[in-house]
Protein backbone atom coordinates (compact mmCIF):
# COMPACT_ATOMS: atom_id res chain seq x y z
CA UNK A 1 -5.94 10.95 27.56
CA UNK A 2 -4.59 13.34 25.08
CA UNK A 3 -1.15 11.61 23.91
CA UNK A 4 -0.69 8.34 22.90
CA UNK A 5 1.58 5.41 25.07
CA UNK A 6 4.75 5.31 22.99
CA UNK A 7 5.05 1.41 23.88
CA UNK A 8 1.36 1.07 22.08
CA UNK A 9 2.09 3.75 19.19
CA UNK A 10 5.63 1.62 18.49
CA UNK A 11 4.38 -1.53 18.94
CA UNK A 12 1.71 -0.71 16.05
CA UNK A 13 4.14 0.84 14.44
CA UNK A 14 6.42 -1.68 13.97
CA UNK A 15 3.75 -3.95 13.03
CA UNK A 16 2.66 -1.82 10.10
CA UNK A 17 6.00 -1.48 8.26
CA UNK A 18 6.09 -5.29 8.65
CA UNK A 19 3.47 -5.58 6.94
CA UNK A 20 4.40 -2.76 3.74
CA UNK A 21 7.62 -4.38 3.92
CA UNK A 22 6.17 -8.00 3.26
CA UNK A 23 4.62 -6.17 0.79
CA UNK A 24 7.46 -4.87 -0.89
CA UNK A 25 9.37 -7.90 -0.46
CA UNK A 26 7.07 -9.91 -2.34
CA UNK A 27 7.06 -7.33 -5.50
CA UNK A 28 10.48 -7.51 -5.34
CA UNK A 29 10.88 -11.11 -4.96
CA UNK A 30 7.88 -12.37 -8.33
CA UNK A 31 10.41 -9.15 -10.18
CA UNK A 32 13.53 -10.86 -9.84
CA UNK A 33 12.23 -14.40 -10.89
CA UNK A 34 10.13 -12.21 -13.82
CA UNK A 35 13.33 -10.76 -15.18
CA UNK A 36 15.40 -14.02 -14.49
CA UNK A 37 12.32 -15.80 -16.80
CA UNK A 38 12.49 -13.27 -19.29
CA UNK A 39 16.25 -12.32 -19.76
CA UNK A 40 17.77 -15.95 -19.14
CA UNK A 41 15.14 -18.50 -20.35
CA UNK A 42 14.15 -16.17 -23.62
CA UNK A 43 10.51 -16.93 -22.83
CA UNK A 44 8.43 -16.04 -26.12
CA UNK A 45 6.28 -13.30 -26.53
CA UNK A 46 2.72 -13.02 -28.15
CA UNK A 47 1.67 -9.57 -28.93
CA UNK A 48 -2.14 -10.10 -28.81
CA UNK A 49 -1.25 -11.70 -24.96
CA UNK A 50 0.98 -8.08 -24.93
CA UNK A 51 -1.24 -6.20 -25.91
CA UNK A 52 -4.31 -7.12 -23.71
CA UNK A 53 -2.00 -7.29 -20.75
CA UNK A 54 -0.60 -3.80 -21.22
CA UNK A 55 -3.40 -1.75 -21.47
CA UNK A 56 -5.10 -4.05 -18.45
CA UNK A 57 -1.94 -3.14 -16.46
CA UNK A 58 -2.47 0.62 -17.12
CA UNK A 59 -5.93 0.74 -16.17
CA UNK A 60 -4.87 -1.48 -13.31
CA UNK A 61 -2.43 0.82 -12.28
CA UNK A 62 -4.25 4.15 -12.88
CA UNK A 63 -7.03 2.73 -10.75
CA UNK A 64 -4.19 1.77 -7.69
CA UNK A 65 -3.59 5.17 -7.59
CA UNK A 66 -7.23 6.90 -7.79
CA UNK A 67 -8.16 4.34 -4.87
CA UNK A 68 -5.04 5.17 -2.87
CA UNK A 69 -5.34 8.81 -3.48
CA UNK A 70 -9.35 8.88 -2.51
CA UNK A 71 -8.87 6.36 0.66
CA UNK A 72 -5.69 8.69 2.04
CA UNK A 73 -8.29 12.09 1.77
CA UNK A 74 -10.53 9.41 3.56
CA UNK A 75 -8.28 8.74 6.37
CA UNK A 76 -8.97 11.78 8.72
CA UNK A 77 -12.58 11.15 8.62
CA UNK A 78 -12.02 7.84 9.53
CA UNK A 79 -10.14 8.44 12.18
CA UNK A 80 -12.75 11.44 13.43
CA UNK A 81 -15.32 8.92 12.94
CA UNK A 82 -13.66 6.40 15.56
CA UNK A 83 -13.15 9.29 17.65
CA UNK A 84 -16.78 9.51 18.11
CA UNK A 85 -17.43 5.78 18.64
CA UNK A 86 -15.57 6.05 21.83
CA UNK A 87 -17.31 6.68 24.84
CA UNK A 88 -16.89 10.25 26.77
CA UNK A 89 -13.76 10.03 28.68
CA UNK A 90 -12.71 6.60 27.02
CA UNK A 91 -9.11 6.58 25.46
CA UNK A 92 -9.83 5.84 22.10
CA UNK A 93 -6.10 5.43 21.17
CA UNK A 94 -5.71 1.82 20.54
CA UNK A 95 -9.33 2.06 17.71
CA UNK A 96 -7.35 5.07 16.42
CA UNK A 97 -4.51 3.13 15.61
CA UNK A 98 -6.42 0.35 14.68
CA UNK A 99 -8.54 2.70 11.85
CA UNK A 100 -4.72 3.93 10.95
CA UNK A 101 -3.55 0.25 9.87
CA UNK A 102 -6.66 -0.65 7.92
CA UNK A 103 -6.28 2.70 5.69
CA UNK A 104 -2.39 1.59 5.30
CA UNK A 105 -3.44 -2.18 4.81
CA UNK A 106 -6.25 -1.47 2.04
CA UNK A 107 -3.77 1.39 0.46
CA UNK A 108 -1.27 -1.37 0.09
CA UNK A 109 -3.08 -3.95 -1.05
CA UNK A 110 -3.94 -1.90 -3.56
CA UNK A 111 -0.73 -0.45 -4.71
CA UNK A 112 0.94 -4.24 -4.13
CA UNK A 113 -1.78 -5.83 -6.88
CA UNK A 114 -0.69 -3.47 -9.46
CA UNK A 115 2.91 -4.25 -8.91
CA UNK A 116 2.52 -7.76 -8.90
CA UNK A 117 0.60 -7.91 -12.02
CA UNK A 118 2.82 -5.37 -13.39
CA UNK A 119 5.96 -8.31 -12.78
CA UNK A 120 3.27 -10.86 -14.09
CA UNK A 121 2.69 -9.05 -17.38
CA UNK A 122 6.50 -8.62 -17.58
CA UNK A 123 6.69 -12.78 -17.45
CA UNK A 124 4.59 -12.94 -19.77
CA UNK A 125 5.31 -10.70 -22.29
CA UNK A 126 8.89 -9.71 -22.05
CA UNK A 127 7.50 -5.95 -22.28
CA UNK A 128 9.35 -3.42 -20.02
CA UNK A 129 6.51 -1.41 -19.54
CA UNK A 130 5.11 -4.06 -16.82
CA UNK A 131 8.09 -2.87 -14.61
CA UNK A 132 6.70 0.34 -14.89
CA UNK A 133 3.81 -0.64 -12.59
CA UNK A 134 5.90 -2.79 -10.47
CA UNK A 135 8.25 0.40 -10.15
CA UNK A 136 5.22 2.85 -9.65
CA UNK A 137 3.35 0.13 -6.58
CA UNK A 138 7.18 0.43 -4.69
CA UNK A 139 7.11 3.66 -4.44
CA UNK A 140 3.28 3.63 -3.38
CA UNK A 141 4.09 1.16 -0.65
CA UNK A 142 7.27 3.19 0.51
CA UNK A 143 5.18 6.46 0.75
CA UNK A 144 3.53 4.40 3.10
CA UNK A 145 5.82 3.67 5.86
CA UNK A 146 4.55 5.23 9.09
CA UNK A 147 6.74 7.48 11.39
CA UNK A 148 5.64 8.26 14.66
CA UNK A 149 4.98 11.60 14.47
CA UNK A 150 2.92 11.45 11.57
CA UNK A 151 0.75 8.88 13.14
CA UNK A 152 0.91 10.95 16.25
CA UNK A 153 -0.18 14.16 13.82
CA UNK A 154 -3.30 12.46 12.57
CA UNK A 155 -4.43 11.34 15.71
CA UNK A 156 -4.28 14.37 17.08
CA UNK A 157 -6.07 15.85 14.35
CA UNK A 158 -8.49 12.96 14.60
CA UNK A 159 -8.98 13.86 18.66
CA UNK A 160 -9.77 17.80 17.43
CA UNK A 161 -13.31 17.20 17.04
């Protein structure tokens, strides 16, 4: 079977921008009660906590993006690689799509605990620069979002083994 069902490849679909949006939604969400603690209840600031927190955040961060970067140049050969597992003649589609959603699941974990800590650090501190890394994990997660034909792209790269 060269092409995928478009009732499987929309079904998974729809599952995985659940999922980023979840993802997003929950940034968002610790954010708005970050800048609603900071801005309304004047919470103090230490700058040794500041400090720390900062420069954890930007390591944090830098190290979202090197694993997001390094897993997404992973991705075809993951997908090859459950192309092979199948057996001759079996329609490997559904373990393609599967290998698809953990690639988008660990890239957004990753990119979502940078954000969050990047709201958590702007609790704490009052310093702007944690919505920095809140700002840079949303736009992670939105690169994200799946469209059909790019799914369908990769898994027909995947298939050309």
């Amino acid at each position: 079977m060269n092409e995928l069902p478009d009732d499987l490849m929309n079904s998974q679909l729809r599952v995985q921008r659940l999922v980023l949006s979840a993802m997003i939604g929950g940034i968002v969400m610790l954010t708005g009660i970050s800048v609603f603690l900071v801005e309304f209840q004047q919470t103090p600031t230490k700058s040794e906590l500041a400090t720390h927190l900062i420069s954890l955040l930007a390591a944090m961060t830098l190290g979202s993006i090197a694993v997001y970067v390094l897993i997404g140049k992973k991705t075809p050969a993951m997908l090859k690689a459950a192309q092979k597992k199948g057996a001759t003649g079996q329609d490997t589609s559904e373990q393609l799509l599967k290998t698809l959603f953990t690639t988008l699941v660990i890239r957004g974990a990753v990119a979502e605990g940078s954000g969050l800590f990047g709201a958590l650090t702007y609790m704490l501190t009052g310093n702007k620069i944690g919505l920095g890394g809140t700002a840079i994990a949303i736009v992670l997660l939105m690169l994200l979002f799946p469209t059909h034909d790019g799914a369908a792209d990769k898994i027909r790269e995947a298939r050309k083994l």
